[in-house]
Protein backbone atom coordinates (compact mmCIF):
# COMPACT_ATOMS: atom_id res chain seq x y z
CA UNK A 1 85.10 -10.84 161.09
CA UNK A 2 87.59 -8.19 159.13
CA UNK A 3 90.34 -11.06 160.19
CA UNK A 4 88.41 -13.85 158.61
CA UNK A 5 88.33 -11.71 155.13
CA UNK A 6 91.65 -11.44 155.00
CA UNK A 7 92.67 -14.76 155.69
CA UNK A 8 90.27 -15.56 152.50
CA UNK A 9 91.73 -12.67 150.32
CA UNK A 10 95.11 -14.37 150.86
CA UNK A 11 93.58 -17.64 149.46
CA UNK A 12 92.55 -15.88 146.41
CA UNK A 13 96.26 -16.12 143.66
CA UNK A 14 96.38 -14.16 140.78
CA UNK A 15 97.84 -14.34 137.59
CA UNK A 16 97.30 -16.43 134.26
CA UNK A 17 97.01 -20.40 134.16
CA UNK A 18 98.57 -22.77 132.33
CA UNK A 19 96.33 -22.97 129.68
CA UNK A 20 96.53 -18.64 128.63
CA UNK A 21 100.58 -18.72 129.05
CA UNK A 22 100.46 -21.46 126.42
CA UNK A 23 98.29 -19.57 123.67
CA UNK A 24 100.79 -16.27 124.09
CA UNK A 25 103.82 -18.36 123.55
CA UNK A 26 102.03 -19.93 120.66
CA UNK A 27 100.77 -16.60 119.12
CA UNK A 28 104.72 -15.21 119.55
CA UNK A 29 105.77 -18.14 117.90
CA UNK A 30 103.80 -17.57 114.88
CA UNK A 31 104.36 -13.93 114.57
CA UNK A 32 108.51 -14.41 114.96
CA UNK A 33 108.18 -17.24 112.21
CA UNK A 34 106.07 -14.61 109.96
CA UNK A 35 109.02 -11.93 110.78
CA UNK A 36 112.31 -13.60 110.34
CA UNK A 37 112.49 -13.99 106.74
CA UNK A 38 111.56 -10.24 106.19
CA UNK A 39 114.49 -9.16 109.09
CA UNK A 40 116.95 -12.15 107.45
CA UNK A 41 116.52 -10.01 103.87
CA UNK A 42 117.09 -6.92 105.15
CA UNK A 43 119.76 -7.98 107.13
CA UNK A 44 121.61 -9.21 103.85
CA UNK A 45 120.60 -5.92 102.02
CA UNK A 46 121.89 -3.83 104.71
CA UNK A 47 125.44 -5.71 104.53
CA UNK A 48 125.38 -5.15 100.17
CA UNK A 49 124.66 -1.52 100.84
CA UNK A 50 127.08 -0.92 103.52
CA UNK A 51 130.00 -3.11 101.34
CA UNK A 52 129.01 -0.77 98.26
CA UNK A 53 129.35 2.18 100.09
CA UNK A 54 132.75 0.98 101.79
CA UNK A 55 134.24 0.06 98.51
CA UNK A 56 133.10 3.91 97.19
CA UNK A 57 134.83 5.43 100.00
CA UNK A 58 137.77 3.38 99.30
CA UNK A 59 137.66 4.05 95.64
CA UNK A 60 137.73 7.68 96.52
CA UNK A 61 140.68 7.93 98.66
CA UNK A 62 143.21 5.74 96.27
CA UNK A 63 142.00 8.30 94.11
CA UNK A 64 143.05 10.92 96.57
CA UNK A 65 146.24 8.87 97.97
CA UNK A 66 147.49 8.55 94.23
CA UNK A 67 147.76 12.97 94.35
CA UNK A 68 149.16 12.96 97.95
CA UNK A 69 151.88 9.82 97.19
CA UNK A 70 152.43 11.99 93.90
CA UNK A 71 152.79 8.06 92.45
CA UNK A 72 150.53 6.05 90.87
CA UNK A 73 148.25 3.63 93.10
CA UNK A 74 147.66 0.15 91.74
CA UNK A 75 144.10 -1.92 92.80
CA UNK A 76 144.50 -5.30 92.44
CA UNK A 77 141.05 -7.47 93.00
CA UNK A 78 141.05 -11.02 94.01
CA UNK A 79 137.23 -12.32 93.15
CA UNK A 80 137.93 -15.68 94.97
CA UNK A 81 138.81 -14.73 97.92
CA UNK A 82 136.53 -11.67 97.92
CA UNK A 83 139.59 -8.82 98.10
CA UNK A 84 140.95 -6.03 97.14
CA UNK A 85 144.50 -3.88 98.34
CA UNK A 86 145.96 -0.53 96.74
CA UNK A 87 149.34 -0.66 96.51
CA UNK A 88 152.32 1.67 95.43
CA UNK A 89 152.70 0.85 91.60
CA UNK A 90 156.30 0.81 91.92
CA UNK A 91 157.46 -0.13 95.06
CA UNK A 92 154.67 -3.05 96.07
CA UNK A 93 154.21 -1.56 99.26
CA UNK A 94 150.64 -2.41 100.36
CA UNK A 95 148.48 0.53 101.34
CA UNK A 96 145.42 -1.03 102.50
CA UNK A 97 144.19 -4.80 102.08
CA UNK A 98 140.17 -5.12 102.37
CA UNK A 99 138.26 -8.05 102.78
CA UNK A 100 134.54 -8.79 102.77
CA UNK A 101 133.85 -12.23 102.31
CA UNK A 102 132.33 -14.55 104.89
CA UNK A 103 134.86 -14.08 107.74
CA UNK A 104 134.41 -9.97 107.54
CA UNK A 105 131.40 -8.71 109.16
CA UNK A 106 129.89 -8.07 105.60
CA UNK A 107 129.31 -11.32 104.53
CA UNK A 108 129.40 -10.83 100.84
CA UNK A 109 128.45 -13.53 98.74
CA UNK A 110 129.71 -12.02 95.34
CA UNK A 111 132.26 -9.49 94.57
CA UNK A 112 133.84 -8.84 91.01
CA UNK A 113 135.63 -5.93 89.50
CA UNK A 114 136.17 -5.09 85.99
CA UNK A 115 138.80 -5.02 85.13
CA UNK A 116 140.31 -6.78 88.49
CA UNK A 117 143.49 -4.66 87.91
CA UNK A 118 143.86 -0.93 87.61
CA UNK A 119 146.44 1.91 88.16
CA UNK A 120 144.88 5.55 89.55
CA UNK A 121 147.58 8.23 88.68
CA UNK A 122 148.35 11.63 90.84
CA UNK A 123 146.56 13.66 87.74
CA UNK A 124 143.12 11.73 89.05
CA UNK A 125 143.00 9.61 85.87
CA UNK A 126 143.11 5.96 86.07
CA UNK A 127 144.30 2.95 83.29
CA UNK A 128 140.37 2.22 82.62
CA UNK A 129 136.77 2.56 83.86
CA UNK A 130 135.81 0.50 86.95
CA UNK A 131 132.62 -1.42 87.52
CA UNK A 132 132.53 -3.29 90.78
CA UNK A 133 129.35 -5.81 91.66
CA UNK A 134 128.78 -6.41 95.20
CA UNK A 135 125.95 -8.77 96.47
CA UNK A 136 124.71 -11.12 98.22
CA UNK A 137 121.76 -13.89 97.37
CA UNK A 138 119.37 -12.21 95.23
CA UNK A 139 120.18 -8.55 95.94
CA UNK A 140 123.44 -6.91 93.92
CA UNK A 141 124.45 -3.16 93.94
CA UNK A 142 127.15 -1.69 91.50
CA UNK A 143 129.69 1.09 92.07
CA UNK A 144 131.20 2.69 88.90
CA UNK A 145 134.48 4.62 88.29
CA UNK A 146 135.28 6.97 85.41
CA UNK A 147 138.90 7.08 84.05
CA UNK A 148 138.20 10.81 85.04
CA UNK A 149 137.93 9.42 89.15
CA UNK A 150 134.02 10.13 89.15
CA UNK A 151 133.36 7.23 91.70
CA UNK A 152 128.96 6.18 92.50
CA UNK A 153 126.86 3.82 93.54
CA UNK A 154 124.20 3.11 91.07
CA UNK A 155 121.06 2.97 92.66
């Protein structure tokens, strides 16, 4: 008689039918359609606030590179293309050459600097005031530099 029990015990399968797998994919389908718009924004706004920050750490050290060359630095901004390089002012020699338009890992829809050309000097003064706008979409941030090289990200 124990063998017999068994035997039906085996015949008994467990798990979840058809009907309950379909509702669960259904419900995770609905919830990942809810989600993705709010992950796709913050996606972008995490790419903005990592460009701004980039482009403040750069910002800094032509600042710095313009004391240690003991020569001016010249920025030179390409909107279009979504650009910038320092390079020695009198020489042309490129320092560094940044890009963060759609083939970077940035992604940045718009990028503009006022004036798109300016000289830092080895005293830490530069030709004019900078005011970069990075962005993407509906979400811009703004990094400023004095003539003085005081160099932020506005919040």
């Amino acid at each position: 008689m124990v063998q017999g029990n068994r035997s039906a015990a085996k015949r008994v399968r467990g798990g979840f039918s058809l009907p309950e797998l379909l509702i669960v994919v259904v419900i995770l389908g609905i919830v990942a359609a809810i989600a993705t718009p709010g992950i796709s924004r913050t996606i972008r706004h995490q790419r903005v606030n990592r460009a701004a920050a980039l482009i403040s750490a750069d910002l800094q050290n032509v600042f710095a590179l313009a004391g240690r060359q003991r020569a001016p630095v010249h920025l030179a901004a390409d909107a279009t293309n979504k650009t910038y390089s320092f390079s020695d002012r009198k020489t042309g020699t490129v320092f560094q050459t940044r890009n963060l338009g759609s083939t970077s890992e940035y992604q940045i829809g718009t990028l503009s600097f006022a004036p798109s050309v300016v000289d830092m000097f080895p005293n830490g003064i530069s030709s004019s005031a900078l005011r970069v706008t990075v962005g993407t979409g509906d979400y811009q941030r703004f990094i400023t530099a004095s003539t003085a090289g005081f160099v932020r990200v506005e919040p």
